[in-house]
PDB file of N, CA and C in Angstrom:
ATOM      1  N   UNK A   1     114.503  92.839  32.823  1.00  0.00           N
ATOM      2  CA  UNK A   1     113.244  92.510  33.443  1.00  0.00           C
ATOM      3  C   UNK A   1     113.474  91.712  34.717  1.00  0.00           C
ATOM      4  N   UNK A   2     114.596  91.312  35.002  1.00  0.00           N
ATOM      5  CA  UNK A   2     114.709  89.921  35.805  1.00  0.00           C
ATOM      6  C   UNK A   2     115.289  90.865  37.265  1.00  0.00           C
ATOM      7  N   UNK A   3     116.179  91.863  36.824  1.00  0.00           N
ATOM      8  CA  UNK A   3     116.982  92.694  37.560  1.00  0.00           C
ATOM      9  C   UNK A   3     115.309  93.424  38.069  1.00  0.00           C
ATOM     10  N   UNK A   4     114.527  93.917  37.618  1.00  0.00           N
ATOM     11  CA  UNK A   4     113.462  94.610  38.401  1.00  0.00           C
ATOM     12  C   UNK A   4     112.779  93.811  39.264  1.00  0.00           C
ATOM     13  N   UNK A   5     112.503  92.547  38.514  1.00  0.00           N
ATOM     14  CA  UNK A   5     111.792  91.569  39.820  1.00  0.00           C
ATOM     15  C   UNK A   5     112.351  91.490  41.005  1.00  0.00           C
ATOM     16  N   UNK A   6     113.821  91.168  40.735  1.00  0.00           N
ATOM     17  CA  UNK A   6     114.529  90.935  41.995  1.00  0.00           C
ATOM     18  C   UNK A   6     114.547  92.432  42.741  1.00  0.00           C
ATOM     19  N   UNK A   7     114.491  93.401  42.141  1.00  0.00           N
ATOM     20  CA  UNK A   7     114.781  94.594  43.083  1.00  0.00           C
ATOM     21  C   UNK A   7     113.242  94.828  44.267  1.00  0.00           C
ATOM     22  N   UNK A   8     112.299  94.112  42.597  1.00  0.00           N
ATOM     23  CA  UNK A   8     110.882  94.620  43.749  1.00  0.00           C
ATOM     24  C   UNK A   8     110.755  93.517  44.969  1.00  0.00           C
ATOM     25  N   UNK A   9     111.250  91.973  44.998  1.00  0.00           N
ATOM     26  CA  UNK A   9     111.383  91.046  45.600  1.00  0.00           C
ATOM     27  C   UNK A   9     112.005  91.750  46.762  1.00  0.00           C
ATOM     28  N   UNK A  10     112.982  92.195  47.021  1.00  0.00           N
ATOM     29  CA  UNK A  10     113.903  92.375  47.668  1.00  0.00           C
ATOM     30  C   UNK A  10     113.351  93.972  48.602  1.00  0.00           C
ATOM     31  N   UNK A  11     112.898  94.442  47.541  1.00  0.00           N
ATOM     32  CA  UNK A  11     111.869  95.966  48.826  1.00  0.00           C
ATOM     33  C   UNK A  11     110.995  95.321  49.296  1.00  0.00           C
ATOM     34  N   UNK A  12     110.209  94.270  49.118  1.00  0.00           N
ATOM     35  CA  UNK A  12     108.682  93.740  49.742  1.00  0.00           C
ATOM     36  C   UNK A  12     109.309  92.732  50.761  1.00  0.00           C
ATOM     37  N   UNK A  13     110.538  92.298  50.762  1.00  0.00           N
ATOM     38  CA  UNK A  13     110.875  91.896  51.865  1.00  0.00           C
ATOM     39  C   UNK A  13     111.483  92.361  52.653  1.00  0.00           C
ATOM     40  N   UNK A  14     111.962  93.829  52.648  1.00  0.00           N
ATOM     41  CA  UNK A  14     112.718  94.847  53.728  1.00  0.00           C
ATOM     42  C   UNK A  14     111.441  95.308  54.182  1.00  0.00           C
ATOM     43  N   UNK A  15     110.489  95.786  53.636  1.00  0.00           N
ATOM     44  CA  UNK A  15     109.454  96.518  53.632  1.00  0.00           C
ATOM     45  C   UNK A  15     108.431  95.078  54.831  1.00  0.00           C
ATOM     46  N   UNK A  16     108.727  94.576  54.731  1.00  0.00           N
ATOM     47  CA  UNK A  16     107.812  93.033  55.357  1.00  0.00           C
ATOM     48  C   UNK A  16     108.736  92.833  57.171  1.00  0.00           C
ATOM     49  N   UNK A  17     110.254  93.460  56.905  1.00  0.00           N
ATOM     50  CA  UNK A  17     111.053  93.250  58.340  1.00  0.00           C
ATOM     51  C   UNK A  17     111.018  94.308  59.096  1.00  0.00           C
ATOM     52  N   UNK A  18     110.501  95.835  58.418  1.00  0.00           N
ATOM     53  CA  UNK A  18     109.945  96.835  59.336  1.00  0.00           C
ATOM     54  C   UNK A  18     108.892  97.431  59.343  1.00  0.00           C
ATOM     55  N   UNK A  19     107.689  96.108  59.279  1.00  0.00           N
ATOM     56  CA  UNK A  19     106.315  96.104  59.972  1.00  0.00           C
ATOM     57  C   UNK A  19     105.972  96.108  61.232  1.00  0.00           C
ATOM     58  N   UNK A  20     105.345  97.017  61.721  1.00  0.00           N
ATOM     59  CA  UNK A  20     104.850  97.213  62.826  1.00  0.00           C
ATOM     60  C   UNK A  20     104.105  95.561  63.574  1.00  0.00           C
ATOM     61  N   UNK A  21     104.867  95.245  65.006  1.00  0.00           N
ATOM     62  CA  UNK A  21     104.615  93.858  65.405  1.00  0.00           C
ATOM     63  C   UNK A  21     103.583  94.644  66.799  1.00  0.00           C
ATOM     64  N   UNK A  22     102.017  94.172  66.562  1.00  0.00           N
ATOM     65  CA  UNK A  22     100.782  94.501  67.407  1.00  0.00           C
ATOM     66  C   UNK A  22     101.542  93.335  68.900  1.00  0.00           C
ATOM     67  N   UNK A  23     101.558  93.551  69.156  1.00  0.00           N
ATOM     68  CA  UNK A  23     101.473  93.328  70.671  1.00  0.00           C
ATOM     69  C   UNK A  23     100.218  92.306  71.419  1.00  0.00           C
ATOM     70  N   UNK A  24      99.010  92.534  70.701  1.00  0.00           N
ATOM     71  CA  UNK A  24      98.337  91.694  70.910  1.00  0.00           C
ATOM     72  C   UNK A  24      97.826  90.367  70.096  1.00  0.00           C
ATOM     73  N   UNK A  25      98.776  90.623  68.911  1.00  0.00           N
ATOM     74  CA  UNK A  25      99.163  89.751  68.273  1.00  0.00           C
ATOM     75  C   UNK A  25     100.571  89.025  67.843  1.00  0.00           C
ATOM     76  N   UNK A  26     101.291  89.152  68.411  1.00  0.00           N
ATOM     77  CA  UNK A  26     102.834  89.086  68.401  1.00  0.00           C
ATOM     78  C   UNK A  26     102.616  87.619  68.940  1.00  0.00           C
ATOM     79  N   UNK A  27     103.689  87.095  68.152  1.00  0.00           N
ATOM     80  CA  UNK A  27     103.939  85.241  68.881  1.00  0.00           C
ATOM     81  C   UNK A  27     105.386  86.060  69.893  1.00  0.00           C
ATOM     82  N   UNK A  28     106.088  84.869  70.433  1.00  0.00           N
ATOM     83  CA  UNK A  28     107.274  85.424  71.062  1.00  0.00           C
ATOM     84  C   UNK A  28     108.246  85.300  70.277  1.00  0.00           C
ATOM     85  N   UNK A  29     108.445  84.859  69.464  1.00  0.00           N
ATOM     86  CA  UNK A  29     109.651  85.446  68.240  1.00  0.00           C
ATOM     87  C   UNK A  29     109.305  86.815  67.757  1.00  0.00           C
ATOM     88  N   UNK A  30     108.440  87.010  67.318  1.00  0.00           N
ATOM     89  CA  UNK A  30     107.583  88.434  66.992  1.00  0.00           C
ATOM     90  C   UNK A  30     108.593  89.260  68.002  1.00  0.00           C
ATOM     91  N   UNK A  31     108.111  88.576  69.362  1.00  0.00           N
ATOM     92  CA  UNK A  31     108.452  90.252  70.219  1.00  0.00           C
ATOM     93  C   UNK A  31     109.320  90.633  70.772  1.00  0.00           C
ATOM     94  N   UNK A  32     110.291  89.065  70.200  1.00  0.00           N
ATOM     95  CA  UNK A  32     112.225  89.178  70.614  1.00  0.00           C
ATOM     96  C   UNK A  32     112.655  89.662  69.512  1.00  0.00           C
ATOM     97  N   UNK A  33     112.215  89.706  68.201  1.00  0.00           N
ATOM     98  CA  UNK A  33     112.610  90.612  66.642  1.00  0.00           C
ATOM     99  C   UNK A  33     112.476  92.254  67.549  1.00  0.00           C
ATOM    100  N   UNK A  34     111.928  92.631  68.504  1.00  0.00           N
ATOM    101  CA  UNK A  34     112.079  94.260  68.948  1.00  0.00           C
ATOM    102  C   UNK A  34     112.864  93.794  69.533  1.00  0.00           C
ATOM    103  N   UNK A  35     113.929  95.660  69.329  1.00  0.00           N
ATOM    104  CA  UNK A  35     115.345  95.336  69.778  1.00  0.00           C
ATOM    105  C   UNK A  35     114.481  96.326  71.093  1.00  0.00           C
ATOM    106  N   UNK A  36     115.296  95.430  72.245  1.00  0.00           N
ATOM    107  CA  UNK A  36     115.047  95.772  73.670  1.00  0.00           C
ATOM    108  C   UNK A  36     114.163  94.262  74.387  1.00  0.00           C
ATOM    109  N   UNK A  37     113.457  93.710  73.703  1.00  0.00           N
ATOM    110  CA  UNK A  37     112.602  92.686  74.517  1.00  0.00           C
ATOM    111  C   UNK A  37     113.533  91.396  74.005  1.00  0.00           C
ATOM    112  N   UNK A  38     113.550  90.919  75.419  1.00  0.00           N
ATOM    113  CA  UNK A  38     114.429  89.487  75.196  1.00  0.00           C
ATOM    114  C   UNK A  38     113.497  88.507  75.555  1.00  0.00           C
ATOM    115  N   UNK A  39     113.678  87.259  75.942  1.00  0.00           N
ATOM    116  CA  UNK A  39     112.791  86.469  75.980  1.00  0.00           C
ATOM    117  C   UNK A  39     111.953  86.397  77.311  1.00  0.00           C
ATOM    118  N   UNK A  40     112.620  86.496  78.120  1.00  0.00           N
ATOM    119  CA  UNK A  40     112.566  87.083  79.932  1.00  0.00           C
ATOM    120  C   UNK A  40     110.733  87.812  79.456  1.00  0.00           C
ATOM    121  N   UNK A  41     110.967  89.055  78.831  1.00  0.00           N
ATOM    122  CA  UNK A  41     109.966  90.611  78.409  1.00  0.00           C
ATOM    123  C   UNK A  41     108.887  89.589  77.696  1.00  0.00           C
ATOM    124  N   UNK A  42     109.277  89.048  76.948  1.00  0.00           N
ATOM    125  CA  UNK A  42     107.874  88.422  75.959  1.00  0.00           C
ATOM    126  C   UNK A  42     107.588  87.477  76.795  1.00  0.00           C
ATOM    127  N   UNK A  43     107.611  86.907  77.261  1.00  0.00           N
ATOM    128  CA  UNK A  43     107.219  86.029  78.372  1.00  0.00           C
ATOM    129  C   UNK A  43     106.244  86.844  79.274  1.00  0.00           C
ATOM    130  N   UNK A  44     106.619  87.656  80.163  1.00  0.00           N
ATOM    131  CA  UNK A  44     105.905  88.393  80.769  1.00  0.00           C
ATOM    132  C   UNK A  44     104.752  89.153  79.629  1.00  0.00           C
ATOM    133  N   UNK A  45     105.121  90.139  78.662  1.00  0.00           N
ATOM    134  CA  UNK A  45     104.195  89.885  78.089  1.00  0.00           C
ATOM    135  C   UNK A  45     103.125  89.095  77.329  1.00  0.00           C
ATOM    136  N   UNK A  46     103.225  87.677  76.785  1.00  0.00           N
ATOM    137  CA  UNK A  46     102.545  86.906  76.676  1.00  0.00           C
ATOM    138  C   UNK A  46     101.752  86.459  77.958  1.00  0.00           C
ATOM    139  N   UNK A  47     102.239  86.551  78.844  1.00  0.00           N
ATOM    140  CA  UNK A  47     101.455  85.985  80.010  1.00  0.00           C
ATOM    141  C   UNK A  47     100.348  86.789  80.290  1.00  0.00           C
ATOM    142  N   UNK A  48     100.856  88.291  80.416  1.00  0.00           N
ATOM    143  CA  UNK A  48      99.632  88.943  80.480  1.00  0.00           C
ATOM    144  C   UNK A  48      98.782  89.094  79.935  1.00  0.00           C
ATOM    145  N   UNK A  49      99.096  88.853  78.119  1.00  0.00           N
ATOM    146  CA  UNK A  49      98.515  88.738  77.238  1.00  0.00           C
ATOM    147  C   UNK A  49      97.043  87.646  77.482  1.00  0.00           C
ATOM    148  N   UNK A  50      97.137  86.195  78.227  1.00  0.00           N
ATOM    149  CA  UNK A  50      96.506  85.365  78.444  1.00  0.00           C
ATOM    150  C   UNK A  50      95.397  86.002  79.397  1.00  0.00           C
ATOM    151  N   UNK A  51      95.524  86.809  80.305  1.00  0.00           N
ATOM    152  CA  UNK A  51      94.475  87.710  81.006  1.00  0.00           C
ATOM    153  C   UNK A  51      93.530  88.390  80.041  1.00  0.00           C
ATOM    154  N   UNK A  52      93.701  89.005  79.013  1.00  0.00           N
ATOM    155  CA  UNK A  52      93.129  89.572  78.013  1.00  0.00           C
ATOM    156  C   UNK A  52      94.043  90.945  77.302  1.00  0.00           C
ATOM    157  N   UNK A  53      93.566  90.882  75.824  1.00  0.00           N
ATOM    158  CA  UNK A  53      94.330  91.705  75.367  1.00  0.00           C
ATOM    159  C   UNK A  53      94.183  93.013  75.812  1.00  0.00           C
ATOM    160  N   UNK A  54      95.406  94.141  75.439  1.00  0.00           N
ATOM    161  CA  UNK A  54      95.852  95.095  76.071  1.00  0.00           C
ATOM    162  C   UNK A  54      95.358  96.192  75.016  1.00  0.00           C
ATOM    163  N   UNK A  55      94.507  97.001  76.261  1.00  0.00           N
ATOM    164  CA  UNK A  55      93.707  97.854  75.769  1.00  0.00           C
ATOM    165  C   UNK A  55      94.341  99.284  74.972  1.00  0.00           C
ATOM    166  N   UNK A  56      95.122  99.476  75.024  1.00  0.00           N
ATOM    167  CA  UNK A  56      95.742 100.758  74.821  1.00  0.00           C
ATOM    168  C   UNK A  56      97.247 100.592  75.505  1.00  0.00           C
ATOM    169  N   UNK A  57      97.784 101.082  75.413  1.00  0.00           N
ATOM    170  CA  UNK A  57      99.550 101.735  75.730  1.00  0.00           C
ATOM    171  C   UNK A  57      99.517 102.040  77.237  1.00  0.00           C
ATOM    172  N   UNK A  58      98.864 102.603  78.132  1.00  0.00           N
ATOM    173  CA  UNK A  58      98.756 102.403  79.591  1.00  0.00           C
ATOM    174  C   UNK A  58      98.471 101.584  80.085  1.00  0.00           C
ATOM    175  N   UNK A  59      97.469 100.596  79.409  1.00  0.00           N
ATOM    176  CA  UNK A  59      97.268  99.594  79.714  1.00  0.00           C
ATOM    177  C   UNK A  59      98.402  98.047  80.197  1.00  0.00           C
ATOM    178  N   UNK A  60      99.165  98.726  78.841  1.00  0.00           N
ATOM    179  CA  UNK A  60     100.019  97.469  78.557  1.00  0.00           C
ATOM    180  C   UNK A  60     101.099  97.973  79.483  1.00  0.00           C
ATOM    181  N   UNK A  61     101.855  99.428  79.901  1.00  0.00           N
ATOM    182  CA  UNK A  61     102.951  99.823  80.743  1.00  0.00           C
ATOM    183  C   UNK A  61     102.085  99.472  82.186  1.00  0.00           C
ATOM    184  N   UNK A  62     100.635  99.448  82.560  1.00  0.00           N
ATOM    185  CA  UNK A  62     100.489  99.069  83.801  1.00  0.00           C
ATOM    186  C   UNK A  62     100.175  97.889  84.292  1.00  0.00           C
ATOM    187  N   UNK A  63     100.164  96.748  83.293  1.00  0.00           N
ATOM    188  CA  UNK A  63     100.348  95.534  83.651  1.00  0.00           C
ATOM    189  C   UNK A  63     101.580  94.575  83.302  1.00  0.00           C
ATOM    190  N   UNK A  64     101.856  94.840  82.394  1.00  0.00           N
ATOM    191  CA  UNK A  64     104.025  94.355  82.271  1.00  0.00           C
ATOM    192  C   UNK A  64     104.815  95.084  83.255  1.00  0.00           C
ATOM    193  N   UNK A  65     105.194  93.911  84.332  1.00  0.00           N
ATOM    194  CA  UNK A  65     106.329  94.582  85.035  1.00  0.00           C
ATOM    195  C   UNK A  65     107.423  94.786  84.370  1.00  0.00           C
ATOM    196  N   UNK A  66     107.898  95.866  84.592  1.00  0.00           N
ATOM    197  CA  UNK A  66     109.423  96.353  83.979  1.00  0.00           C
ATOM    198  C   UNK A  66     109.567  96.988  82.878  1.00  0.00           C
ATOM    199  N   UNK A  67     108.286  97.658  82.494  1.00  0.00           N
ATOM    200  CA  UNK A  67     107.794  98.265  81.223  1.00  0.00           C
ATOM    201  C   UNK A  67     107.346  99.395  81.943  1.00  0.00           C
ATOM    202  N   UNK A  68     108.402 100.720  81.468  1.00  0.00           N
ATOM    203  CA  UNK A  68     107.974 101.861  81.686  1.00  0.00           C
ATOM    204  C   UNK A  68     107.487 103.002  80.510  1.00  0.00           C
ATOM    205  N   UNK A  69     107.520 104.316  81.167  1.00  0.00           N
ATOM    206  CA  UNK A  69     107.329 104.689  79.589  1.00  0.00           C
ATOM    207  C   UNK A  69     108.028 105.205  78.638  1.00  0.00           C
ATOM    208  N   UNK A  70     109.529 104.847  79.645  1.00  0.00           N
ATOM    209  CA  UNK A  70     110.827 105.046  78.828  1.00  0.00           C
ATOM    210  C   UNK A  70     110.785 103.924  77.895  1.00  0.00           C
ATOM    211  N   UNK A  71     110.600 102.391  78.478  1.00  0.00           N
ATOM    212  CA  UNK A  71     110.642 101.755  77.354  1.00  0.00           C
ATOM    213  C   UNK A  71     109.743 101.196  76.823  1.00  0.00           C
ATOM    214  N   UNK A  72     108.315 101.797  76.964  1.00  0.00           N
ATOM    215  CA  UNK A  72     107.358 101.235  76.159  1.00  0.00           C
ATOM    216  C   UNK A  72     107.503 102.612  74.705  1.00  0.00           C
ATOM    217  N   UNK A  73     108.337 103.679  75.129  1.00  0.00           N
ATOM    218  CA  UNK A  73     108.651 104.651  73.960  1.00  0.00           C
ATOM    219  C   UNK A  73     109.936 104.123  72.763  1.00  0.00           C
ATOM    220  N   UNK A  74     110.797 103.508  73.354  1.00  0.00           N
ATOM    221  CA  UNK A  74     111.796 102.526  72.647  1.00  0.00           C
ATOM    222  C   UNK A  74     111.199 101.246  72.260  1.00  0.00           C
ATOM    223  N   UNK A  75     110.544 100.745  72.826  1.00  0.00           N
ATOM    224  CA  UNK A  75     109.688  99.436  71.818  1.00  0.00           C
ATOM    225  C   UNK A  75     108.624  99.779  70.656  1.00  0.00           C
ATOM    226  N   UNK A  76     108.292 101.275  70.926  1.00  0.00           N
ATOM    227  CA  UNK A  76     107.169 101.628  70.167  1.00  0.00           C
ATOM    228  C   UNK A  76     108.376 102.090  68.819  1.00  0.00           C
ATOM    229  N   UNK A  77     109.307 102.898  69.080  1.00  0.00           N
ATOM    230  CA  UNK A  77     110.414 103.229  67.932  1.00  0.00           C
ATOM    231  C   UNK A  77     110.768 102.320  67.048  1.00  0.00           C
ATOM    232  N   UNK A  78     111.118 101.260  67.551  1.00  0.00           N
ATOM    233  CA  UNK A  78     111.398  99.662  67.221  1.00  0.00           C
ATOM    234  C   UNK A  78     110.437  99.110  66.284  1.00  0.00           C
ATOM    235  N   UNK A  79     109.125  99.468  66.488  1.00  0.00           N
ATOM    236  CA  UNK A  79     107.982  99.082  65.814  1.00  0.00           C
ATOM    237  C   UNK A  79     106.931  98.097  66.701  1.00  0.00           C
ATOM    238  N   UNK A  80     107.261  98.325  68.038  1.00  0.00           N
ATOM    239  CA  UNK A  80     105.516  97.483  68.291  1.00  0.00           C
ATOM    240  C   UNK A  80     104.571  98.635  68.853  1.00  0.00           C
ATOM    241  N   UNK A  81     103.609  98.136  68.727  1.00  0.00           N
ATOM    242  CA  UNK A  81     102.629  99.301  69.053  1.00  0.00           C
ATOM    243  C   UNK A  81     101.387  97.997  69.720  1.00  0.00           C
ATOM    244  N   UNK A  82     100.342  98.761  70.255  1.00  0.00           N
ATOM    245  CA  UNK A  82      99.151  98.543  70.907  1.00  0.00           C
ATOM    246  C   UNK A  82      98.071  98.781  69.982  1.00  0.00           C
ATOM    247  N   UNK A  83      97.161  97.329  69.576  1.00  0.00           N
ATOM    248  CA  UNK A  83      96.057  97.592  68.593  1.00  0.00           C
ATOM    249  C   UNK A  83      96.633  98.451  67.304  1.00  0.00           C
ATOM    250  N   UNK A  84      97.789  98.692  67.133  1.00  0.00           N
ATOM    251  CA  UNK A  84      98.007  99.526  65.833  1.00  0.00           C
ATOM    252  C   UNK A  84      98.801 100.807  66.548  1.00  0.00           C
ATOM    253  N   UNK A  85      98.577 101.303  67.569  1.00  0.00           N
ATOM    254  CA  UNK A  85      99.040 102.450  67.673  1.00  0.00           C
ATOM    255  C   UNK A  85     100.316 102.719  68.179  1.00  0.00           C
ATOM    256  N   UNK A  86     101.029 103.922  67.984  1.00  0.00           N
ATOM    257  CA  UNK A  86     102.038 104.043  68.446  1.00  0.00           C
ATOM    258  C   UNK A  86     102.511 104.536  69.805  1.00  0.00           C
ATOM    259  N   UNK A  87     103.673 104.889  70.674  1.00  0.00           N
ATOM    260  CA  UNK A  87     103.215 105.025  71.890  1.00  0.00           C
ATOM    261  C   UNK A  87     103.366 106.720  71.806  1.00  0.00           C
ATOM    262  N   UNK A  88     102.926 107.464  72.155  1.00  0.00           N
ATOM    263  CA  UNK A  88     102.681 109.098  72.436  1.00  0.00           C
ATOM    264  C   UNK A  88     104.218 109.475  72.765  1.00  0.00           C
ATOM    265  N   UNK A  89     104.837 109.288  73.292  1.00  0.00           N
ATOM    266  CA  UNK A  89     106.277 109.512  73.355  1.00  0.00           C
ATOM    267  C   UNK A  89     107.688 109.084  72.656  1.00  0.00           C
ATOM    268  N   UNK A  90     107.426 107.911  71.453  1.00  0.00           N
ATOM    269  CA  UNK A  90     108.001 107.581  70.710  1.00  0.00           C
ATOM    270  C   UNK A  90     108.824 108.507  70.103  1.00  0.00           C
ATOM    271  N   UNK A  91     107.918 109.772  69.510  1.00  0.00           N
ATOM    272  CA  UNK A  91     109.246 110.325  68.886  1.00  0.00           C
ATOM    273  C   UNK A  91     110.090 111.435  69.497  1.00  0.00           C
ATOM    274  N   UNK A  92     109.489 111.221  70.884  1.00  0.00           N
ATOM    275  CA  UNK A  92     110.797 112.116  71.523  1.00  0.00           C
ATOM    276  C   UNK A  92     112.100 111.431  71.765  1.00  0.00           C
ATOM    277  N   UNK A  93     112.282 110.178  71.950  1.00  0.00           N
ATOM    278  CA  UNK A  93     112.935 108.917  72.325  1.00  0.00           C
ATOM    279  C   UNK A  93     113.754 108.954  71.341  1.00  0.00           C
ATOM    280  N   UNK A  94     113.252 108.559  69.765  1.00  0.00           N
ATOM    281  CA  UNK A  94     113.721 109.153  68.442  1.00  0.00           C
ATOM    282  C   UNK A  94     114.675 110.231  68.612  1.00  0.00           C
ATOM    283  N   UNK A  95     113.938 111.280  68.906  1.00  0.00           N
ATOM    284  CA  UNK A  95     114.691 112.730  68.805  1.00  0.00           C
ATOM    285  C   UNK A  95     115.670 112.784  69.814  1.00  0.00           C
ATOM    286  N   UNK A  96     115.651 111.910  70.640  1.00  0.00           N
ATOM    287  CA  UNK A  96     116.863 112.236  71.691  1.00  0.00           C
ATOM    288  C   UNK A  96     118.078 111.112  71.407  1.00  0.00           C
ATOM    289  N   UNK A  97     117.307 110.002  70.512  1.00  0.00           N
ATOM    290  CA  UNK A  97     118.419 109.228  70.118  1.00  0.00           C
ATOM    291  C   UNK A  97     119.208 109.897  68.898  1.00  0.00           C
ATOM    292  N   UNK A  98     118.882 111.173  68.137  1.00  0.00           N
ATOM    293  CA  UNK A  98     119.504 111.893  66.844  1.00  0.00           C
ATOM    294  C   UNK A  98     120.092 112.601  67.537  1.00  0.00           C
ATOM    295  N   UNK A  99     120.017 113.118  68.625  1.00  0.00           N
ATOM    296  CA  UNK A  99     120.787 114.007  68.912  1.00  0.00           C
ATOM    297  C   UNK A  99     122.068 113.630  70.135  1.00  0.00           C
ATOM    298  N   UNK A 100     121.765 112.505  70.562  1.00  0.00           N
ATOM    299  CA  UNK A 100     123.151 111.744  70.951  1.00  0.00           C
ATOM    300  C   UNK A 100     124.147 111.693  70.386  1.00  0.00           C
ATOM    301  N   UNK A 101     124.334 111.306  68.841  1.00  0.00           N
ATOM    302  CA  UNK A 101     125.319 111.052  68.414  1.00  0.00           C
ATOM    303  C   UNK A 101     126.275 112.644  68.212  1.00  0.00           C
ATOM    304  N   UNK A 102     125.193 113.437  67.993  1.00  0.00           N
ATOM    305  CA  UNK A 102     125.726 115.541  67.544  1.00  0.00           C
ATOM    306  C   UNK A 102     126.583 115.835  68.664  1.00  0.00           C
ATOM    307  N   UNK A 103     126.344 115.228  70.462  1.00  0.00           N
ATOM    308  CA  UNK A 103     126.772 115.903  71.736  1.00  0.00           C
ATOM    309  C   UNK A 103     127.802 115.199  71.550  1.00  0.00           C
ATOM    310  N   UNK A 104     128.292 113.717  71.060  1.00  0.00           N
ATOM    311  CA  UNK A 104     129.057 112.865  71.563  1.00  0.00           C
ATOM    312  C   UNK A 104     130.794 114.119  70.272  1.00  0.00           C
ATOM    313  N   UNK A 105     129.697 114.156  68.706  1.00  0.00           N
ATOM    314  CA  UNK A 105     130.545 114.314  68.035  1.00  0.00           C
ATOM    315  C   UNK A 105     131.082 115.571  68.576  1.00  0.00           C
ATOM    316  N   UNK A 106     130.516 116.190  68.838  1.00  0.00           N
ATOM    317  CA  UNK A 106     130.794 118.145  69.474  1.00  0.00           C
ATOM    318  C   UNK A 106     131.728 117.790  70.698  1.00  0.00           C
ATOM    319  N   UNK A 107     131.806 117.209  71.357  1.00  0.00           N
ATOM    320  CA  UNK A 107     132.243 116.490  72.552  1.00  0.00           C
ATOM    321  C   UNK A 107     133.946 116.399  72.154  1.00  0.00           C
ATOM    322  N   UNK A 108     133.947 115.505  71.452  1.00  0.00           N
ATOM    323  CA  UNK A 108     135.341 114.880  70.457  1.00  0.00           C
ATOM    324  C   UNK A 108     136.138 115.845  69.885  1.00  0.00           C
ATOM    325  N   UNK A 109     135.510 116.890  69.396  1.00  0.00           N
ATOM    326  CA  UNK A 109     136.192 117.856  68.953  1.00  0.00           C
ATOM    327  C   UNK A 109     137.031 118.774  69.401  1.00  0.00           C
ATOM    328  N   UNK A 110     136.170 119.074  71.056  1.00  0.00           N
ATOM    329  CA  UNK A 110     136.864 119.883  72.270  1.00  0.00           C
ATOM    330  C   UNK A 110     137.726 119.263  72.631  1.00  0.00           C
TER     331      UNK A 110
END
């Protein structure tokens, strides 16, 4: 019985470290936990944040400098999103990161 608690303990807290972090709710630890934003990025985004929250995913790539939609598609992979949502190009970003590793291995072989 003790071995199941701990197992369910232990999914509700993996399950709790790859939750989606809203953006318009993110503190700046929140938005340095996405791999790609360092403190420099949450900064700028918090700041803009103080203008008012970010309406949608264009919104947020046209007021963060240095946020394109290459990497508002890698922060969205990562898990932040806008109001909940994800960014429209996310899973191509995905799909081109699965298939990096296939060219590199095919590569090695020749």
């Amino acid at each position: 019985m003790l071995k199941k608690f701990l197992a369910l303990v232990a999914l509700l807290s993996a399950a709790a470290c790859f939750a989606a972090v809203d953006v318009n709710k993110a503190s700046a630890a929140d938005l340095d936990s996405i791999k790609g934003i360092g403190p420099a990025m949450s900064s700028k985004i918090l700041d803009e944040r103080k203008r008012g929250n970010f309406k949608n995913w264009d919104d947020f790539v046209a007021r963060v400098k240095g946020v394109g939609p290459g990497n508002a598609a890698k922060f969205s992979s990562e898990g932040l999103s806008v109001n909940g949502a994800a960014f429209k190009g996310a899973a191509v970003v995905a799909a081109k990161k699965a298939e990096v590793p296939k060219a590199a291995a095919s590569a090695a072989k020749k």
